[in-house]
C-alpha atoms as a PDB file:
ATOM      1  CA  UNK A   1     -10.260  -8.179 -50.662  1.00  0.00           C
ATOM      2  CA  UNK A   2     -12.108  -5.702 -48.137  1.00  0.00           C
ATOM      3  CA  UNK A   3     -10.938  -2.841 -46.691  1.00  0.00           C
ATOM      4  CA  UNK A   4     -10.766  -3.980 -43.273  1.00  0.00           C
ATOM      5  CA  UNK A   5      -8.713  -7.427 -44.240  1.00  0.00           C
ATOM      6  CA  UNK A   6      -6.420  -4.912 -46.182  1.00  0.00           C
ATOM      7  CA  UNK A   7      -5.735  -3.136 -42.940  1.00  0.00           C
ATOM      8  CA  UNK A   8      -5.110  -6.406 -40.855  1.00  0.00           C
ATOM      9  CA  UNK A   9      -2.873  -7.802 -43.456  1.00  0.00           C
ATOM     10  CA  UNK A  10      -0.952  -4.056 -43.588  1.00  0.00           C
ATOM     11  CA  UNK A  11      -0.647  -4.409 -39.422  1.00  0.00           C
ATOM     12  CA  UNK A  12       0.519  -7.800 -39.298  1.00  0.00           C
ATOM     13  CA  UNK A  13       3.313  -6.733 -42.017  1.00  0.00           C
ATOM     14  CA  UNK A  14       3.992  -3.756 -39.700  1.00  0.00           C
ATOM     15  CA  UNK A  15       3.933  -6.320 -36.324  1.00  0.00           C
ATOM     16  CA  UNK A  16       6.382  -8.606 -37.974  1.00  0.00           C
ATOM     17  CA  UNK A  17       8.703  -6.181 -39.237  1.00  0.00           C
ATOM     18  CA  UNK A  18       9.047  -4.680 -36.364  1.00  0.00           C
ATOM     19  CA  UNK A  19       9.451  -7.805 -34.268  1.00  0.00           C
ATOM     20  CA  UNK A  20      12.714  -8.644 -36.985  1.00  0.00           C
ATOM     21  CA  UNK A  21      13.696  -5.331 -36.686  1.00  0.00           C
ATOM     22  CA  UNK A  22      14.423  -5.418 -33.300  1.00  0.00           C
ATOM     23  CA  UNK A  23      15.612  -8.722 -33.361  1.00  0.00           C
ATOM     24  CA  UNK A  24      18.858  -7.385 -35.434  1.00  0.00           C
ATOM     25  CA  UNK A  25      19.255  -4.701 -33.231  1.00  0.00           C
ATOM     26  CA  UNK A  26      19.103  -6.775 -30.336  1.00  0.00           C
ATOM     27  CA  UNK A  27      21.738  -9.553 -32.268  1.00  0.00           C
ATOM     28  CA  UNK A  28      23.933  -6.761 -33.132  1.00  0.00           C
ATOM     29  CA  UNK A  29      27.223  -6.059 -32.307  1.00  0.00           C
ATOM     30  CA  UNK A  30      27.565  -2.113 -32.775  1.00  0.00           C
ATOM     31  CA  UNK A  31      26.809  -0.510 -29.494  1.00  0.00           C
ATOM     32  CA  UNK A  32      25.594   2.923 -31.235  1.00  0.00           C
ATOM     33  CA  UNK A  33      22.853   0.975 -33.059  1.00  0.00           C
ATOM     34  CA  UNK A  34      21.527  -0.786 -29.838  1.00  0.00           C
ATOM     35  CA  UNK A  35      22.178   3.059 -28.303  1.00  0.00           C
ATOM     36  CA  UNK A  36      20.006   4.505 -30.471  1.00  0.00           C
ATOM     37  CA  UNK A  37      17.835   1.975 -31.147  1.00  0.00           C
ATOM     38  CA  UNK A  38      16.868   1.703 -27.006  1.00  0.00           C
ATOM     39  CA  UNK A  39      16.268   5.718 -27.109  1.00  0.00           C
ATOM     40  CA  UNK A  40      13.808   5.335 -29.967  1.00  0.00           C
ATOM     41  CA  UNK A  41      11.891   2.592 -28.160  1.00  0.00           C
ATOM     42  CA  UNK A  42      12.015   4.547 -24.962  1.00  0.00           C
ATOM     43  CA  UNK A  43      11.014   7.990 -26.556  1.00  0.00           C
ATOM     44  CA  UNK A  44       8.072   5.754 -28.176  1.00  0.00           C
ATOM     45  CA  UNK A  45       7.342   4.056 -24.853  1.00  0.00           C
ATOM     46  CA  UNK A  46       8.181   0.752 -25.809  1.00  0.00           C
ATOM     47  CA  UNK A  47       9.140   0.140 -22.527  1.00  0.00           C
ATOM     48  CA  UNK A  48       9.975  -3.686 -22.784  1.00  0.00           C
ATOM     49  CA  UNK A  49      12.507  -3.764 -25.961  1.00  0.00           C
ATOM     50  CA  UNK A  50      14.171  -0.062 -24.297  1.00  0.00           C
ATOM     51  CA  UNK A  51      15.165  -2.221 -21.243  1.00  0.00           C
ATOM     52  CA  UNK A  52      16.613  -4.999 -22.957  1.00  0.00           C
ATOM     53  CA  UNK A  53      18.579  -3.104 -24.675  1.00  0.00           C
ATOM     54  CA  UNK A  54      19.905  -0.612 -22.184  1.00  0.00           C
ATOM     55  CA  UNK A  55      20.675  -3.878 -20.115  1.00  0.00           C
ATOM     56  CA  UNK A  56      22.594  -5.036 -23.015  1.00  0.00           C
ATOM     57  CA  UNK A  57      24.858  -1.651 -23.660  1.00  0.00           C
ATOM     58  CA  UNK A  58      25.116  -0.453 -19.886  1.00  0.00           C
ATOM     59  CA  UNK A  59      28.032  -2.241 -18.931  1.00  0.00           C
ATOM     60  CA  UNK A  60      29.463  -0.779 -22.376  1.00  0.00           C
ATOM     61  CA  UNK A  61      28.858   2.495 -21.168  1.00  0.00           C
ATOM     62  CA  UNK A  62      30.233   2.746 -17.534  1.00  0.00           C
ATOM     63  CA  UNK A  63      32.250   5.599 -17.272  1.00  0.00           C
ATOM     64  CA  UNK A  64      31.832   7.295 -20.540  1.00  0.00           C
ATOM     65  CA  UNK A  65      29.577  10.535 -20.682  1.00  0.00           C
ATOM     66  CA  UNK A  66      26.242   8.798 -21.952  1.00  0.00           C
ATOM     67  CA  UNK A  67      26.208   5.713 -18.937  1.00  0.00           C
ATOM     68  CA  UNK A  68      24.444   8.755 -16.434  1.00  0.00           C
ATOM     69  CA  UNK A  69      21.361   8.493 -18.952  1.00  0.00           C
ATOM     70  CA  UNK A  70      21.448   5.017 -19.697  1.00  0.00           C
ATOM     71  CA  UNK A  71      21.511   4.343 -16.191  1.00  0.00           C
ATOM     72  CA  UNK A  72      18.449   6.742 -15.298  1.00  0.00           C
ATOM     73  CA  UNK A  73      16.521   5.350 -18.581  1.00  0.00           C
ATOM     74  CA  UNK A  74      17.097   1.278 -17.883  1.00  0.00           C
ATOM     75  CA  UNK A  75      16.031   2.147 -14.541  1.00  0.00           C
ATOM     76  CA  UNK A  76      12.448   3.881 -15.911  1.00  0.00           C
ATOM     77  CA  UNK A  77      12.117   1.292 -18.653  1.00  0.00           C
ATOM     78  CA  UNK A  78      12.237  -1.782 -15.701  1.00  0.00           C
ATOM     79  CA  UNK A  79       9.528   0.709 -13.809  1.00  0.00           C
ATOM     80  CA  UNK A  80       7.403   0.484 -16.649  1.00  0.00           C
ATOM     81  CA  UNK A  81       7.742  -2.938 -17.317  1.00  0.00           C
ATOM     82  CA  UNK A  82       6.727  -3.257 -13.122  1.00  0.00           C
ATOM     83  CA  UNK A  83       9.658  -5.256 -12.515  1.00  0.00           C
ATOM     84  CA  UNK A  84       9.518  -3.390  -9.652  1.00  0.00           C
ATOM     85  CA  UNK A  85      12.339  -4.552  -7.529  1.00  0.00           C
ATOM     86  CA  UNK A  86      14.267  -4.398 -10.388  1.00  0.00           C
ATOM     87  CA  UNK A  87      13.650  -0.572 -10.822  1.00  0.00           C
ATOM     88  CA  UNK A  88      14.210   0.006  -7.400  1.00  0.00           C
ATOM     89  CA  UNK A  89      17.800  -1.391  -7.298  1.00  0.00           C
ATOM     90  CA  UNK A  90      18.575   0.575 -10.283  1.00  0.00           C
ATOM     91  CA  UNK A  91      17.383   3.832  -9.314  1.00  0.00           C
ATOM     92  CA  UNK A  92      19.742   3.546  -6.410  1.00  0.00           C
ATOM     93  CA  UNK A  93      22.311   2.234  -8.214  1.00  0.00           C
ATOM     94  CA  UNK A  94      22.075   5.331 -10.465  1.00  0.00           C
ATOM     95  CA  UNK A  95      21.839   7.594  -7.087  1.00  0.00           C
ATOM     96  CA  UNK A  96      25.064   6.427  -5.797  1.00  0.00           C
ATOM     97  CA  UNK A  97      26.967   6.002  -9.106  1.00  0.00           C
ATOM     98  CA  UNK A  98      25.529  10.110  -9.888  1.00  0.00           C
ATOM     99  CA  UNK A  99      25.113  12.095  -6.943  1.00  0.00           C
ATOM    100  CA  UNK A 100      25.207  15.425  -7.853  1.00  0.00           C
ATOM    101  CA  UNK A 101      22.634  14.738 -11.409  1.00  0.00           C
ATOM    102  CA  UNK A 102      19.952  16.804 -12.003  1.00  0.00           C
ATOM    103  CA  UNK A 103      17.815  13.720 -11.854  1.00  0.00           C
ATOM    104  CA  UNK A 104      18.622  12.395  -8.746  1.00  0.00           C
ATOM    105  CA  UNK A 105      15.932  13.901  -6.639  1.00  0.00           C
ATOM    106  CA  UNK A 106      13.733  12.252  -9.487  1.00  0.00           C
ATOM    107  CA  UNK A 107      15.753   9.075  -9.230  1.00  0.00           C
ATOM    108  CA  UNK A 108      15.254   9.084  -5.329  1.00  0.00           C
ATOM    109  CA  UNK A 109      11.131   9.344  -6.159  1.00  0.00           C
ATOM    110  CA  UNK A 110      10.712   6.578  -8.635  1.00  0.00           C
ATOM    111  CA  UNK A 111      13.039   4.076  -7.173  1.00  0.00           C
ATOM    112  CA  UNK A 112      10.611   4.732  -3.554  1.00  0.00           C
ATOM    113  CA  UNK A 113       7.983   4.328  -5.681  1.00  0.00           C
ATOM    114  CA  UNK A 114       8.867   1.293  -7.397  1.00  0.00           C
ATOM    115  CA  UNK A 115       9.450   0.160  -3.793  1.00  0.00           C
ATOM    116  CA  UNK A 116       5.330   1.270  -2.970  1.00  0.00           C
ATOM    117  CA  UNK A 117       4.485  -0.988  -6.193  1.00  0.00           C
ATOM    118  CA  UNK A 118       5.434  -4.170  -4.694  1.00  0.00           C
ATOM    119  CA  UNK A 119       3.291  -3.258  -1.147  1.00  0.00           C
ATOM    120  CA  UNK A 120       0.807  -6.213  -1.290  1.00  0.00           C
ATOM    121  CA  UNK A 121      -2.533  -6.412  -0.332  1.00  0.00           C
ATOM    122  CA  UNK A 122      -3.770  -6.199   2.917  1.00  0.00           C
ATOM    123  CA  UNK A 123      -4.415  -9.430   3.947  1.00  0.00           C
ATOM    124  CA  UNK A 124      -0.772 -10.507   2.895  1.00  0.00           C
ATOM    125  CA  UNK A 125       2.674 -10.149   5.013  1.00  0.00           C
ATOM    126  CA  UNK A 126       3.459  -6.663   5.060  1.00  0.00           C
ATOM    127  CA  UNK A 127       7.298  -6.864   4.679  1.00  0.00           C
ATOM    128  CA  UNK A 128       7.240  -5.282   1.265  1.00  0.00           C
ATOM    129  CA  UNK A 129       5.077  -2.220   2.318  1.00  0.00           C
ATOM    130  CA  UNK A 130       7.149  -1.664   5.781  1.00  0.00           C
ATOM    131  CA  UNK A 131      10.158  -1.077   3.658  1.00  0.00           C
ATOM    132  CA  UNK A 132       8.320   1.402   0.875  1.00  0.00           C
ATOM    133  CA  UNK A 133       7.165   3.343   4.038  1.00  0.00           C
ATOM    134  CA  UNK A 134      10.806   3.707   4.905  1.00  0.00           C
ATOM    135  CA  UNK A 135      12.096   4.100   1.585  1.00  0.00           C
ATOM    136  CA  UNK A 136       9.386   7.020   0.589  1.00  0.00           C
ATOM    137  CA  UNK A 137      10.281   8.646   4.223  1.00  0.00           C
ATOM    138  CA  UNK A 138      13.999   8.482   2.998  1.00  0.00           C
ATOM    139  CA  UNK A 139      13.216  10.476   0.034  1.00  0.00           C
ATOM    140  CA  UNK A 140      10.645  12.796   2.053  1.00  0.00           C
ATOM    141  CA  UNK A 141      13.690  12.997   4.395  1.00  0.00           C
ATOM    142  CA  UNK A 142      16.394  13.757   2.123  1.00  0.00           C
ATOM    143  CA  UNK A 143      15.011  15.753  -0.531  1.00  0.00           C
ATOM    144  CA  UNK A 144      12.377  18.367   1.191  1.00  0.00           C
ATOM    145  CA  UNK A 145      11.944  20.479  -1.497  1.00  0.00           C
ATOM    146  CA  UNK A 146      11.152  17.872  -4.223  1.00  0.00           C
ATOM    147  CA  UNK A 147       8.208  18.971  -6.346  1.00  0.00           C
ATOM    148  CA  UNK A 148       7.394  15.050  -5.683  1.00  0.00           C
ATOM    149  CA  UNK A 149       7.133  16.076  -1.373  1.00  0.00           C
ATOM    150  CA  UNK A 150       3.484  15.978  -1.582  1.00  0.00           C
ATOM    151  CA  UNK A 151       3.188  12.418  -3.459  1.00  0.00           C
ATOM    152  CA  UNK A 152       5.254  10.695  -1.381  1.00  0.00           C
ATOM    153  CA  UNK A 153       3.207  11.753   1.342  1.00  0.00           C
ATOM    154  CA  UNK A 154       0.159  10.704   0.167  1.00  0.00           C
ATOM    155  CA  UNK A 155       2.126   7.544  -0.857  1.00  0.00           C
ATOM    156  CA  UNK A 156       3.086   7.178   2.899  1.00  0.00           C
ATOM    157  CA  UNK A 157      -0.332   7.975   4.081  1.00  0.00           C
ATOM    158  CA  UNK A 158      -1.601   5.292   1.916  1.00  0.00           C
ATOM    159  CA  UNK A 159       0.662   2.494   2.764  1.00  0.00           C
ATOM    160  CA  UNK A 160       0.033   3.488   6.339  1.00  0.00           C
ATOM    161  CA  UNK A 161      -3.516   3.201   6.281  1.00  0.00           C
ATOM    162  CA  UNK A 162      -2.904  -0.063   4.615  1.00  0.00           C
ATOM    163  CA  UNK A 163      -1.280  -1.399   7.727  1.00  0.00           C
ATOM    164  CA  UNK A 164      -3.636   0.082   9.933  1.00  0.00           C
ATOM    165  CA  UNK A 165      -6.303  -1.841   8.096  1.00  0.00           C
ATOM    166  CA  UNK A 166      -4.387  -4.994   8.576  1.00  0.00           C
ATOM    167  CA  UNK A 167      -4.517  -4.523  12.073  1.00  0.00           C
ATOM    168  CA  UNK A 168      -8.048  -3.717  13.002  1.00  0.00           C
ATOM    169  CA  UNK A 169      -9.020  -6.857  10.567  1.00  0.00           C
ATOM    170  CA  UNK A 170      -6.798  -8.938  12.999  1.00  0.00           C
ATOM    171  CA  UNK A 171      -8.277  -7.407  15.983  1.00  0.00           C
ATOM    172  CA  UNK A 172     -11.747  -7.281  14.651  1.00  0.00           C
ATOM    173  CA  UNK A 173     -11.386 -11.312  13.961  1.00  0.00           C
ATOM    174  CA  UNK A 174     -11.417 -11.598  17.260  1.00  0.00           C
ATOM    175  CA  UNK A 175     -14.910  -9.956  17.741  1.00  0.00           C
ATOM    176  CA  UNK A 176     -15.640 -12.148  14.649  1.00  0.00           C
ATOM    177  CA  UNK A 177     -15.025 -15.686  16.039  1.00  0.00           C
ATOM    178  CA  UNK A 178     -16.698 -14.798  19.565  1.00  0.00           C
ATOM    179  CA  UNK A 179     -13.271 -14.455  21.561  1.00  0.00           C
ATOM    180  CA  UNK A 180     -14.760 -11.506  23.200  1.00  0.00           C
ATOM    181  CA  UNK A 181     -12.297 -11.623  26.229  1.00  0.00           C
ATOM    182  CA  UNK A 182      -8.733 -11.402  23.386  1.00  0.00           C
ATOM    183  CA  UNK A 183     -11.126  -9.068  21.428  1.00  0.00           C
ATOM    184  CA  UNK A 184     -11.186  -6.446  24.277  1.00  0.00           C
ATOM    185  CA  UNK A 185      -7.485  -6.681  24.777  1.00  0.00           C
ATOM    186  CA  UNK A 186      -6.500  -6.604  20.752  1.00  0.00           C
ATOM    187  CA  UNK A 187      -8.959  -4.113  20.129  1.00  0.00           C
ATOM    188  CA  UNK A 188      -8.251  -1.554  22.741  1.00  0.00           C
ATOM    189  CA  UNK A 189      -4.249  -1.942  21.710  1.00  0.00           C
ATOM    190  CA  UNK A 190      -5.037  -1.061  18.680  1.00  0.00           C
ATOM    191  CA  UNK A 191      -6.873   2.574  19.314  1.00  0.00           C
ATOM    192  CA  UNK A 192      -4.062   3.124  21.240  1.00  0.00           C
ATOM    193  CA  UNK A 193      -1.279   2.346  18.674  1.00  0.00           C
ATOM    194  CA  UNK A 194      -3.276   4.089  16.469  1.00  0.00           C
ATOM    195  CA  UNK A 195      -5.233   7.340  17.429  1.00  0.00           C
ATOM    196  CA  UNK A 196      -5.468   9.164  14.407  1.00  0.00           C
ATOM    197  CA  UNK A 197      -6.746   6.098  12.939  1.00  0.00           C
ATOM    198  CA  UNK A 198     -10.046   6.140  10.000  1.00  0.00           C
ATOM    199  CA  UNK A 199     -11.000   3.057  11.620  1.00  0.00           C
ATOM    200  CA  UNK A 200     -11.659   4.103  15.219  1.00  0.00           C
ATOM    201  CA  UNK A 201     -15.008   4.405  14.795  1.00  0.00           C
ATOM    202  CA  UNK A 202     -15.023   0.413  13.641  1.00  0.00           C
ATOM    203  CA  UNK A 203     -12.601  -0.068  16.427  1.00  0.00           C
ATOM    204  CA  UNK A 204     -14.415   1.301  18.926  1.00  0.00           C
ATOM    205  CA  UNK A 205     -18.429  -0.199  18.311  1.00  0.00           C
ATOM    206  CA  UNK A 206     -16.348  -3.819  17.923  1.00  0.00           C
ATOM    207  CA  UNK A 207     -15.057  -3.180  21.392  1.00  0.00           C
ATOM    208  CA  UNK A 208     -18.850  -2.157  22.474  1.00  0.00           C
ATOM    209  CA  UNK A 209     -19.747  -5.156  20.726  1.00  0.00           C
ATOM    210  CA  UNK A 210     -17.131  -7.396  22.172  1.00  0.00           C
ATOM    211  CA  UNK A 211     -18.110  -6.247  25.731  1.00  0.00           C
ATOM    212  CA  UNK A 212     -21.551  -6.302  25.329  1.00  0.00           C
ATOM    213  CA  UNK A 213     -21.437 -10.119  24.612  1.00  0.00           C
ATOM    214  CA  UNK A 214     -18.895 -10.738  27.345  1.00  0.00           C
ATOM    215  CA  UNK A 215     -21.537  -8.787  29.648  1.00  0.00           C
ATOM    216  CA  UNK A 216     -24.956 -10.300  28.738  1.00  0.00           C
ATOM    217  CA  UNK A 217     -23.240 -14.161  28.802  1.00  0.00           C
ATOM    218  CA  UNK A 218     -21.238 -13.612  32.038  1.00  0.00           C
ATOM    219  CA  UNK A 219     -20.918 -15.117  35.290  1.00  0.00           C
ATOM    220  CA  UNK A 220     -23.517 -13.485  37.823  1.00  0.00           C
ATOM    221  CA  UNK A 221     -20.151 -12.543  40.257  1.00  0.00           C
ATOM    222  CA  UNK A 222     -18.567 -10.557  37.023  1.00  0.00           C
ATOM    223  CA  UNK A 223     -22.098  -9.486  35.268  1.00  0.00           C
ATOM    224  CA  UNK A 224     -22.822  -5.988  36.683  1.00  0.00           C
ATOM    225  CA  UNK A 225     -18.784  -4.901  36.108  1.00  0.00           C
ATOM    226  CA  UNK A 226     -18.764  -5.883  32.997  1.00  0.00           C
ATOM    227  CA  UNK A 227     -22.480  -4.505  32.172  1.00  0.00           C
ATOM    228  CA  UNK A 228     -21.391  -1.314  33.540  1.00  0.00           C
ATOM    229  CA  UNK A 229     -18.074  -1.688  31.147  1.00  0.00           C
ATOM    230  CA  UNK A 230     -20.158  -2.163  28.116  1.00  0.00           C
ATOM    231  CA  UNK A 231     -21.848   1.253  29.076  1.00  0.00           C
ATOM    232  CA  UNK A 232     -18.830   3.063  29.530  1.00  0.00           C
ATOM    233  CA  UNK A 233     -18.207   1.870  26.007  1.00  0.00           C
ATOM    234  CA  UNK A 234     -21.400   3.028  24.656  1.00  0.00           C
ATOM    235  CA  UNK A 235     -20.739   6.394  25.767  1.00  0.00           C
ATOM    236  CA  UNK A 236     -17.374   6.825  24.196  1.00  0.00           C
ATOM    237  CA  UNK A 237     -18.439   5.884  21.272  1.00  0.00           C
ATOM    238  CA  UNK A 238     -21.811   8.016  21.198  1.00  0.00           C
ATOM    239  CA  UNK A 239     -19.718  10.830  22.480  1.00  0.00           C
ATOM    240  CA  UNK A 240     -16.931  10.778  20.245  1.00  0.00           C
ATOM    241  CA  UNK A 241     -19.338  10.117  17.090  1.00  0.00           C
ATOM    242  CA  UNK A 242     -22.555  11.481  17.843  1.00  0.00           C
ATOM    243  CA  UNK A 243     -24.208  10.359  14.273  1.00  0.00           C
ATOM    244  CA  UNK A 244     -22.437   6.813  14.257  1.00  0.00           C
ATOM    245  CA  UNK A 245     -23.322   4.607  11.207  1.00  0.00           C
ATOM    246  CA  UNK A 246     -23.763   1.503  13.921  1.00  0.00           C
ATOM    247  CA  UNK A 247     -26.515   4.116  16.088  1.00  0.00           C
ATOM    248  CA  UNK A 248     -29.355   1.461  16.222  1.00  0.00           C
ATOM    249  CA  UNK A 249     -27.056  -1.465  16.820  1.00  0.00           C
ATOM    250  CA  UNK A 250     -25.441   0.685  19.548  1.00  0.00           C
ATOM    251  CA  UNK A 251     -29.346   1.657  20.923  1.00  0.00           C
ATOM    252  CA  UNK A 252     -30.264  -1.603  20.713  1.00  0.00           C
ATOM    253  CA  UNK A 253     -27.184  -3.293  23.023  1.00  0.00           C
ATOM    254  CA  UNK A 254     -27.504  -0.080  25.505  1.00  0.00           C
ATOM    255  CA  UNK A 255     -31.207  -1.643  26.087  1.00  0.00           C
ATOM    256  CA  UNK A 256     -30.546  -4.830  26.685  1.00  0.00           C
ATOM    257  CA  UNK A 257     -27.680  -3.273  29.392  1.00  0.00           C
ATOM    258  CA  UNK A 258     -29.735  -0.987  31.288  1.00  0.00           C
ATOM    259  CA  UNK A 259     -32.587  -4.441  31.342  1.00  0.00           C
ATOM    260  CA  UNK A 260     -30.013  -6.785  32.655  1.00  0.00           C
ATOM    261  CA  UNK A 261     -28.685  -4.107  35.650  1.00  0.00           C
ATOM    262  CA  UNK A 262     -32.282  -3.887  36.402  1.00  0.00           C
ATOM    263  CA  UNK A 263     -32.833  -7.792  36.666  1.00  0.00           C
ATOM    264  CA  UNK A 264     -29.292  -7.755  38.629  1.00  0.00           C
ATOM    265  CA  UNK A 265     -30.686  -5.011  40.777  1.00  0.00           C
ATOM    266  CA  UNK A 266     -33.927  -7.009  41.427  1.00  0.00           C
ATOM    267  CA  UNK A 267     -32.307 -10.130  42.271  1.00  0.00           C
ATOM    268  CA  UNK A 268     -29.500  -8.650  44.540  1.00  0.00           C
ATOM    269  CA  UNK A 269     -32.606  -7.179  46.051  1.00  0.00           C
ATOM    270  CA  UNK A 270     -34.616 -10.238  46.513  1.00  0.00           C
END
């Protein structure tokens, strides 16, 4: 027999003794086996068989002095295990049940941040990430001097710029399916909801964009307003980014605009 099958065979052995291992722990009925047994898994980050067993012994614990770190560990074994909303009941749970710990601050952190896991993408409801925004600011709020502060701010920024996202893609649709009149409205709501925005540069050549098309299509009775509307836009956006990545496209629209007020001028004229 090789080497290599050797080792396989050996690993298997190892896999299967384990796995009946902790299947008599788990079956057992002496709490200090399945006590010590979930510290060893948790110590050797075997997240998964550390949280079935703390599940199995916390209730045997309330109240005695050992239930403040089975709490606390359950809690980071779920975490790991990205049950997420899970972790994020038990972390409180543990907060409220131990107040004055020397974990809590910690506690406070990873049950927020358990709360940030479940934030789904973009394009999904945004329930779930509302609520980790408040939860983090909770924790920012309460505990100010947490060597986790900066973290949870980033984590905030983050879920922030998340939602920010969500909403220019909802205004920028708009722009996309050629509803140029909704696009203007939606799209100029949203620079003002949000002014600190990374997207106001998008924001702001969509609107160009938006009015530009209302402009060159429009009614001759509305055309030069809206013409001169689509310049104003221009500006603002040249003005507030000089060296913007949508310069030609910009150029090229601003063209077009100062032709058609000419050809409005001529025929007014005529």
């Amino acid at each position: 027999m090789s080497i290599k099958n050797k080792l396989l065979l050996i690993s298997i052995f190892i896999f299967f003794s384990s796995c009946n291992e902790f299947q008599r722990v788990l079956k057992s009925e002496d709490i200090k086996v399945k006590y010590d047994a979930a510290e060893k898994y948790y110590e050797n980050q075997e997240f998964r068989r550390a949280s079935r067993l703390f599940e199995q012994i916390l209730p045997k614990y309330r109240g005695k002095p050992q239930a403040e770190r089975v709490t606390f560990f359950y809690a980071n074994s779920l975490l790991n295990t990205r049950k997420y909303i899970d972790a994020g009941y038990q972390f409180e749970s543990f907060i409220k049940a131990y107040p004055l710990s020397q974990k809590v601050d910690e506690a406070a952190y990873l049950g927020a941040y358990a709360y940030y896991k479940t934030s789904p993408d973009f394009s999904l409801d945004q329930k779930e990430t509302l609520t980790a925004i408040d939860k983090l600011q909770e924790f920012i709020n309460t505990y100010p001097y947490s060597e986790k502060m900066s973290e949870a701010n980033d984590l905030v920024q983050e879920l922030r710029i998340k939602l920010e996202y969500k909403a220019f893609e909802i205004a920028k649709q708009y722009n996309t399916i050629r509803d140029y009149k909704s696009a203007l409205i939606v799209l100029e709501d949203f620079i003002s909801d949000y002014p600190g925005t990374p997207y106001r540069e998008d924001a702001l050549f969509y609107l160009l964009d938006s009015s530009y098309e209302l402009a060159v299509n429009s009614i001759q009775s509305k055309k030069l307003e809206r013409l001169n509307n689509a310049k104003k836009l221009y500006d603002e956006l040249i003005r507030t980014y000089p060296e913007t990545k949508y310069i030609d496209k910009s150029n090229d629209m601003l063209n077009v605009i100062d032709e058609e007020i000419i050809i409005f001028a001529k025929n007014i004229t005529q």
